[in-house]
C-alpha atoms as a PDB file:
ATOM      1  CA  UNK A   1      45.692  12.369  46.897  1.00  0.00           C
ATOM      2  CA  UNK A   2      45.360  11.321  43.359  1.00  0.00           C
ATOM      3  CA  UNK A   3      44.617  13.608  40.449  1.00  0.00           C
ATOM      4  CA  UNK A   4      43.251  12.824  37.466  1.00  0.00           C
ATOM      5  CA  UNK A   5      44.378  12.725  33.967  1.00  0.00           C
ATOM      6  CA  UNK A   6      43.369  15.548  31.871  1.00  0.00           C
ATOM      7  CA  UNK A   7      44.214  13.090  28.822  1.00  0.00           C
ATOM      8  CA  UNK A   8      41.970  10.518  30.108  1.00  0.00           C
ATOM      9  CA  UNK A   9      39.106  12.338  30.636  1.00  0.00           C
ATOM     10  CA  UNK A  10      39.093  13.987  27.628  1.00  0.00           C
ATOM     11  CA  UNK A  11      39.304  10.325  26.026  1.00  0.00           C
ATOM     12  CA  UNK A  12      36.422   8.907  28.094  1.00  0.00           C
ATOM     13  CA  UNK A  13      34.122  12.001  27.242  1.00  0.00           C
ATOM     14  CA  UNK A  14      34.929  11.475  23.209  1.00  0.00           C
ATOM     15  CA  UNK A  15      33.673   7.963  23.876  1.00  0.00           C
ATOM     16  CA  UNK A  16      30.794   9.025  25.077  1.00  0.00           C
ATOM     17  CA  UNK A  17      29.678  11.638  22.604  1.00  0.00           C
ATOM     18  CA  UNK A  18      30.848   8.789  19.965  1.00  0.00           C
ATOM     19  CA  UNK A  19      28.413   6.000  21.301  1.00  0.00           C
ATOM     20  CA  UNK A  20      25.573   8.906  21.785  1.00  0.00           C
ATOM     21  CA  UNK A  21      26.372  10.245  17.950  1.00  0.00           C
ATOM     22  CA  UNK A  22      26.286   6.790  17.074  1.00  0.00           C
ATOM     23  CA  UNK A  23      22.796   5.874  19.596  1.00  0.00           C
ATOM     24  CA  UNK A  24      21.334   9.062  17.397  1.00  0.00           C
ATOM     25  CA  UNK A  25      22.185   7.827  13.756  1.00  0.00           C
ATOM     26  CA  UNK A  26      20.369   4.161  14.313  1.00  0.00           C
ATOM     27  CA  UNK A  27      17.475   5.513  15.917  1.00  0.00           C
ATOM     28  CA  UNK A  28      16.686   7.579  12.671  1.00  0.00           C
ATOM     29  CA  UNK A  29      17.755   5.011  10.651  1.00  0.00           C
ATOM     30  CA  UNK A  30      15.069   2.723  12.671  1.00  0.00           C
ATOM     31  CA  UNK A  31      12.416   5.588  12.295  1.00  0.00           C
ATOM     32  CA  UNK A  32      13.368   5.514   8.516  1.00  0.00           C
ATOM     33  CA  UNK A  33      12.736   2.280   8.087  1.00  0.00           C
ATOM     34  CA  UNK A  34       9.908   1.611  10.343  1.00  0.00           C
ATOM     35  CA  UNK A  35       7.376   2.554   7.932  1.00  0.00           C
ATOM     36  CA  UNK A  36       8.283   0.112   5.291  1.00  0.00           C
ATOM     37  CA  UNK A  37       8.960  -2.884   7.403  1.00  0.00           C
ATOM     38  CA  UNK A  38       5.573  -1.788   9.042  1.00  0.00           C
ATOM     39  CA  UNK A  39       4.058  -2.072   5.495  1.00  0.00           C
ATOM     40  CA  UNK A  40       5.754  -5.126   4.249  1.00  0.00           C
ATOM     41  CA  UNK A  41       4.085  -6.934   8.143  1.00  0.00           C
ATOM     42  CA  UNK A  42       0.977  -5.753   6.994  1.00  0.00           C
ATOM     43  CA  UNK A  43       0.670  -7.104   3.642  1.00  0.00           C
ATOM     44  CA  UNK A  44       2.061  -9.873   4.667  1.00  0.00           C
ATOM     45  CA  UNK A  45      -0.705 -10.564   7.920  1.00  0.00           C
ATOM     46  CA  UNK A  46      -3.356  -9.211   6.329  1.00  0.00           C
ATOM     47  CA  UNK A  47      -3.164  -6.553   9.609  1.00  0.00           C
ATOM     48  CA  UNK A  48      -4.863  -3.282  10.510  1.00  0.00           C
ATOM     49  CA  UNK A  49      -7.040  -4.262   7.238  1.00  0.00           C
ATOM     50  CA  UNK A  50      -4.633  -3.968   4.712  1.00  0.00           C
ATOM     51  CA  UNK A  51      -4.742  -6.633   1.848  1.00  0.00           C
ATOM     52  CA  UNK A  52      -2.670  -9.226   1.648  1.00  0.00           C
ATOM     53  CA  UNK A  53      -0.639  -9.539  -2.322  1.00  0.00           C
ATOM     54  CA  UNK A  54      -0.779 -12.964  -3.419  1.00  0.00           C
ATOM     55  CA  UNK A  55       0.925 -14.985  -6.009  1.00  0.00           C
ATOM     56  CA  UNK A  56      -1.869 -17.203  -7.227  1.00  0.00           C
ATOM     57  CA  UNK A  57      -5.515 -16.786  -7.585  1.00  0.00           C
ATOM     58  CA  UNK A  58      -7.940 -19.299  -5.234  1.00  0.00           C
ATOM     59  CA  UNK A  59      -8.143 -22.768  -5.920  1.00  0.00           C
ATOM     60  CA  UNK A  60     -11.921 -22.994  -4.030  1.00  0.00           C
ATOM     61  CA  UNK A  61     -14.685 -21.065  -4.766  1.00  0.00           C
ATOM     62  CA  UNK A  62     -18.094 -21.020  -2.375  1.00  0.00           C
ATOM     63  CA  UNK A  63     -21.316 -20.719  -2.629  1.00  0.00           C
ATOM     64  CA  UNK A  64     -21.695 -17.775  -0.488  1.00  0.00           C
ATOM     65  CA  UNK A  65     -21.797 -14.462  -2.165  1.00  0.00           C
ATOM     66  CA  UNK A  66     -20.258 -11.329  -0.658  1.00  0.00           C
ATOM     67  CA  UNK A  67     -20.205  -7.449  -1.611  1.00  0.00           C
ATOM     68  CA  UNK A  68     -17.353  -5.755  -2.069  1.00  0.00           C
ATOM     69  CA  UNK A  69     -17.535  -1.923  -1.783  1.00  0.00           C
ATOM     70  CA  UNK A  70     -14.752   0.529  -3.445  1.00  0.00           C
ATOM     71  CA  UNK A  71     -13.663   3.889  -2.024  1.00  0.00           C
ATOM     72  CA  UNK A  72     -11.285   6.303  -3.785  1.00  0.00           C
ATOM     73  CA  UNK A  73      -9.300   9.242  -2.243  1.00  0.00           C
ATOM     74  CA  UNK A  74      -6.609  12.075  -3.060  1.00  0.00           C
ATOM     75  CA  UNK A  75      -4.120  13.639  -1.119  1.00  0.00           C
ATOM     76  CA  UNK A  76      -2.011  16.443  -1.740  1.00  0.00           C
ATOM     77  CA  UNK A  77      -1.919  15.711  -5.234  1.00  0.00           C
ATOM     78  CA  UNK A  78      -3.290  17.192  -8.526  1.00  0.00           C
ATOM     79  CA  UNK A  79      -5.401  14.430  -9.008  1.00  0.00           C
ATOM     80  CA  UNK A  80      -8.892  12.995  -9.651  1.00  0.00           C
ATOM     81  CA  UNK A  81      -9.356   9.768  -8.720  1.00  0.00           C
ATOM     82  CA  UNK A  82     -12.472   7.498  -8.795  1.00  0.00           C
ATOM     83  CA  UNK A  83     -13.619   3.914  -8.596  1.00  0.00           C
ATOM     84  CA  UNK A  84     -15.412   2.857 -11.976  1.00  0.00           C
ATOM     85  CA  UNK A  85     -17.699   0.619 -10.072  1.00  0.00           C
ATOM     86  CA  UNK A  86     -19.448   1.672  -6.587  1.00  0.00           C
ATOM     87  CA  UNK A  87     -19.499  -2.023  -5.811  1.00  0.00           C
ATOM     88  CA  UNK A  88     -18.791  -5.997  -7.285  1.00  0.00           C
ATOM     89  CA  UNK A  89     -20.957  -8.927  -5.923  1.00  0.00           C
ATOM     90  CA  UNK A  90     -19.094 -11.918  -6.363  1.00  0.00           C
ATOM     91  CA  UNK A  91     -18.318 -15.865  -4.795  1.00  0.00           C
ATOM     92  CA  UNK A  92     -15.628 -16.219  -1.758  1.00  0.00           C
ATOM     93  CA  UNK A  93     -12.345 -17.481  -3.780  1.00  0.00           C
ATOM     94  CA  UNK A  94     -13.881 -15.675  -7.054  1.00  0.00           C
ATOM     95  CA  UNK A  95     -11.449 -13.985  -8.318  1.00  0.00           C
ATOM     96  CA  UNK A  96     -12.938  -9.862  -9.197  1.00  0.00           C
ATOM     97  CA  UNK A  97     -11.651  -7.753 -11.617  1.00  0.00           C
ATOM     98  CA  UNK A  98     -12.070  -3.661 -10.425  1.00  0.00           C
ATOM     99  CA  UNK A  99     -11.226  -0.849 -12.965  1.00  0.00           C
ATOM    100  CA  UNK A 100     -10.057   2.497 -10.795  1.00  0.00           C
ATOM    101  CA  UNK A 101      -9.481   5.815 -12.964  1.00  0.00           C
ATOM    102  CA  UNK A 102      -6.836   8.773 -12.021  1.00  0.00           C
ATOM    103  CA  UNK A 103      -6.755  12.170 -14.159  1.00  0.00           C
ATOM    104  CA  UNK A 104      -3.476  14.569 -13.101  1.00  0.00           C
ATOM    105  CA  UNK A 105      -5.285  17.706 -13.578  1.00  0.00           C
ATOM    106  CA  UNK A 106      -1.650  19.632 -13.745  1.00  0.00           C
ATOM    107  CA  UNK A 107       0.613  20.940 -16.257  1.00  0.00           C
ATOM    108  CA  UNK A 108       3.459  18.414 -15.314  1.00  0.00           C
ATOM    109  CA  UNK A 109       4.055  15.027 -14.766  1.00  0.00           C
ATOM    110  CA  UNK A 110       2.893  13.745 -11.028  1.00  0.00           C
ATOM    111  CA  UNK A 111       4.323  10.672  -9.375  1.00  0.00           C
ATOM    112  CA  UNK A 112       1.813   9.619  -6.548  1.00  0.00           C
ATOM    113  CA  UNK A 113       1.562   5.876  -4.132  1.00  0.00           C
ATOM    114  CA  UNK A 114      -1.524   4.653  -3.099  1.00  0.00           C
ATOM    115  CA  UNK A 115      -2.164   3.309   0.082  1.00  0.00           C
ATOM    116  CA  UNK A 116      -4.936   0.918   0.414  1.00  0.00           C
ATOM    117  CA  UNK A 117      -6.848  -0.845   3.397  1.00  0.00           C
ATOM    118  CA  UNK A 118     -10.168  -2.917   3.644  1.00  0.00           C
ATOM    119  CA  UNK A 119     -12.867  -2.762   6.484  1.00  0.00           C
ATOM    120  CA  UNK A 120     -13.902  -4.202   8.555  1.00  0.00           C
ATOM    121  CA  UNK A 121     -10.724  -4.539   9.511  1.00  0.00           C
ATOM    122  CA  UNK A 122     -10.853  -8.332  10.121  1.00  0.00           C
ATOM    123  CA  UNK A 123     -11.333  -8.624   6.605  1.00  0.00           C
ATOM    124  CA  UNK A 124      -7.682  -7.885   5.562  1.00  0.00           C
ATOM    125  CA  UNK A 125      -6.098 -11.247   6.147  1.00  0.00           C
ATOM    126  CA  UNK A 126      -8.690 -12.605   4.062  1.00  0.00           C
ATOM    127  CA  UNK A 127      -8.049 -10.065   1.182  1.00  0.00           C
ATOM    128  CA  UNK A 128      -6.150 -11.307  -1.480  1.00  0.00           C
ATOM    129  CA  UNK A 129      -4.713  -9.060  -4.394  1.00  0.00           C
ATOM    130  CA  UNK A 130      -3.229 -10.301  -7.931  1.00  0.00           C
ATOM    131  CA  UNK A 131      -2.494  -7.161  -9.835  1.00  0.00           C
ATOM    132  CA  UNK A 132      -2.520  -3.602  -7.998  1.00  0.00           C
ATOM    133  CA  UNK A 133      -1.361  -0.538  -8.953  1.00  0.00           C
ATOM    134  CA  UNK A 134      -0.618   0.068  -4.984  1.00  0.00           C
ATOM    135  CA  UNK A 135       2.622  -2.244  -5.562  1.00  0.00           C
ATOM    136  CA  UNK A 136       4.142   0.550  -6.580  1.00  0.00           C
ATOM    137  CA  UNK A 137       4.227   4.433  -6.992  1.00  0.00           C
ATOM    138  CA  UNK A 138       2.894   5.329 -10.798  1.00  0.00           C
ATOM    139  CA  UNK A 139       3.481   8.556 -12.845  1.00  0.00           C
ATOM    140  CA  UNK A 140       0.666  10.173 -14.366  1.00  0.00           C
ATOM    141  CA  UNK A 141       1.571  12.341 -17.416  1.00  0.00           C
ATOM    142  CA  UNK A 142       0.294  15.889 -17.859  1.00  0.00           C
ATOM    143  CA  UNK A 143      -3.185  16.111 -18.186  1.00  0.00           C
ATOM    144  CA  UNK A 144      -3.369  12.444 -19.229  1.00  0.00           C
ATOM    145  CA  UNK A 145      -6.346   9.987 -17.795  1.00  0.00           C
ATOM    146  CA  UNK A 146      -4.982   6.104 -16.699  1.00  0.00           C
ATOM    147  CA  UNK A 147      -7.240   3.124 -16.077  1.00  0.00           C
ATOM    148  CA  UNK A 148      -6.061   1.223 -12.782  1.00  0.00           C
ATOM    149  CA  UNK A 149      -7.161  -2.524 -12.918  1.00  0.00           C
ATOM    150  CA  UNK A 150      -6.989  -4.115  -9.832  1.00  0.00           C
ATOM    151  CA  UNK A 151      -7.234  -8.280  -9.739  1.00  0.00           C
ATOM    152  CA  UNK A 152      -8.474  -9.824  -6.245  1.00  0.00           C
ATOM    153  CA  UNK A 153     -10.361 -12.701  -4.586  1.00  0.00           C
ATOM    154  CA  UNK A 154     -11.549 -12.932  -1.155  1.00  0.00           C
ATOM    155  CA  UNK A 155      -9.966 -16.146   0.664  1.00  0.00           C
ATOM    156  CA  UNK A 156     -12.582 -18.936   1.608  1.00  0.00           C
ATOM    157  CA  UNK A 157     -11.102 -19.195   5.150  1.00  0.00           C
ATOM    158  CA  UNK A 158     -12.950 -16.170   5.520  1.00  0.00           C
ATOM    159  CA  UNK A 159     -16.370 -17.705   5.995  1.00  0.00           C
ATOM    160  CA  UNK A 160     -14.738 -20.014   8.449  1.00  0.00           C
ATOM    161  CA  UNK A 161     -13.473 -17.274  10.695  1.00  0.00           C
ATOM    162  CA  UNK A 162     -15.737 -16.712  13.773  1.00  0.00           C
ATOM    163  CA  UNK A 163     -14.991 -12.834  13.208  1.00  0.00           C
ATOM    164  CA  UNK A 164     -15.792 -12.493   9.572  1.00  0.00           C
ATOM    165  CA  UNK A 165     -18.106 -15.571   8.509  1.00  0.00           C
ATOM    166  CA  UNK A 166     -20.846 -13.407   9.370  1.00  0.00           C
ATOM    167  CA  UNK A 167     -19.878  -9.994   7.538  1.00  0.00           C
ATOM    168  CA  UNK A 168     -21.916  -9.700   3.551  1.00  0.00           C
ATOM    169  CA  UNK A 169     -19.686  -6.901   2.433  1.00  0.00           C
ATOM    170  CA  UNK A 170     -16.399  -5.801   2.949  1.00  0.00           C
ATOM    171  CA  UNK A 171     -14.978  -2.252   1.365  1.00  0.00           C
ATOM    172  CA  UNK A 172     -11.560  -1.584  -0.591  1.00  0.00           C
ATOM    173  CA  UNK A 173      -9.907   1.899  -0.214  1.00  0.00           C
ATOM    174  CA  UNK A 174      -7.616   3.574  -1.511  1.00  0.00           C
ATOM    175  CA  UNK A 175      -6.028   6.907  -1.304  1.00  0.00           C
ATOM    176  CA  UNK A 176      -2.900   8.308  -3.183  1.00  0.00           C
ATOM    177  CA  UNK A 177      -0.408  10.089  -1.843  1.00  0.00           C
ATOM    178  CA  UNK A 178       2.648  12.047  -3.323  1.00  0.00           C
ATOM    179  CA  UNK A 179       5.599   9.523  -3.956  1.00  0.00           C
ATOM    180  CA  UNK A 180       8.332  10.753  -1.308  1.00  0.00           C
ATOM    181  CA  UNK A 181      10.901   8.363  -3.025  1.00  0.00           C
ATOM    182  CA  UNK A 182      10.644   9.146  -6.555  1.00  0.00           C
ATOM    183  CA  UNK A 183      11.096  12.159  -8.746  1.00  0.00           C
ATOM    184  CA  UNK A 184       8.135  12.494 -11.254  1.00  0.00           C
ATOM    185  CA  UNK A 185      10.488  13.945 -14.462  1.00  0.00           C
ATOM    186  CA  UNK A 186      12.775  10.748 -14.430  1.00  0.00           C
ATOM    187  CA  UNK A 187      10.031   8.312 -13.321  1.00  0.00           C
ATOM    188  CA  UNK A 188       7.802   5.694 -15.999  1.00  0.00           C
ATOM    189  CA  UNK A 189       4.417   5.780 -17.081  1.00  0.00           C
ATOM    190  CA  UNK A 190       2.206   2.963 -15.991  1.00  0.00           C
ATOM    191  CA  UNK A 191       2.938   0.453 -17.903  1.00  0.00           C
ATOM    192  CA  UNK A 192      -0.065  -1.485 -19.671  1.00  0.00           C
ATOM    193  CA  UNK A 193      -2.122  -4.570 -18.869  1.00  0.00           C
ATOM    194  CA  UNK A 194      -2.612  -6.825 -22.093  1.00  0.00           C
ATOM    195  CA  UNK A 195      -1.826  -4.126 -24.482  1.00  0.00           C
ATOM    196  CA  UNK A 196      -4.278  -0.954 -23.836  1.00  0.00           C
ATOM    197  CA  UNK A 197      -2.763   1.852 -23.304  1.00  0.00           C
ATOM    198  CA  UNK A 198      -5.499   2.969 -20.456  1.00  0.00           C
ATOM    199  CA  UNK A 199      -4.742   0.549 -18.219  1.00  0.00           C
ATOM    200  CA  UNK A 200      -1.360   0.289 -16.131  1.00  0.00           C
ATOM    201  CA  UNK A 201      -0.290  -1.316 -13.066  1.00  0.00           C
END
């Protein structure tokens, strides 16, 4: 009858609890970085509605006109935030030019992200932004008012589409949240588009 090693099983059981500890750490670490692969996928496929960032404006413009609604939202921040125009009526492969406006209400310096999307839903791989302030997260000084611009086009593939070539309006949304990856007292102003001081990206 064989016994077995006290040693050994003591050795085999660290093992274990190593390759769980170490199981653990990369499935956090995959949870942590789920959401910004997820984000990068979706500007990059235009999907779940979420614009697509491009690095050249349209080279084709249509005929066909189409309405593009704008929706502005808050969340957990200090802020009021508004679209300057309800709506823009412009040419597939035009490119638009949308003003947004945020306020920070507080005493103190607020960082906030926005998170944007455009229904019908469809209508994301077909929405193309130049200039966004949703690229990245923007500080709003105390009590201070910023003009957003945002620069965008709508691609003419999507009057070929058999989903979209029927749809006359598509809407733009956006709603800020608080900046989980920045601290507001050692982040940047907006910084300004062609010289004015209102308007930052």
């Amino acid at each position: 009858m064989s016994s077995t090693d006290p040693f050994d099983v003591s050795r085999r059981n660290a093992r274990v609890a190593a390759w769980c500890a170490a199981g653990f750490v990369a499935m956090i670490g995959a949870a942590y970085a789920s959401v910004p692969l997820y984000r990068a996928f979706c500007q990059l496929t235009g999907f779940d509605g979420t614009p697509r960032r491009a690095e050249q404006a349209s080279t084709m413009t249509l005929e066909r006109s189409l309405v593009v609604r704008f929706d502005a939202n808050v969340r957990d921040l200090p802020w009021s935030f508004r679209a300057q125009q309800t709506s823009q009526t412009l040419r597939i492969g035009q490119t638009g030019l949308a003003y947004f406006t945020v306020t920070n209400n507080s005493d103190r310096p607020v960082t906030g992200h926005a998170v944007y999307n455009v229904t019908p839903q469809l209508a994301g791989a077909y929405f193309q932004k130049l200039e966004c302030f949703c690229f990245s997260n923007q500080t709003i000084p105390a009590g201070k008012t910023i003009e957003f611009p945002v620069v965008y086009f709508v691609d003419p593939k999507f009057a070929e589409d058999f989903d979209t070539r029927g749809k006359s309006e598509v809407t733009l949304s956006y709603t800020f949240f608080p900046a989980q990856d920045a601290a507001p007292k050692s982040a940047q102003a907006p910084s300004a588009l062609g010289g004015t001081p209102k308007a930052g990206l």
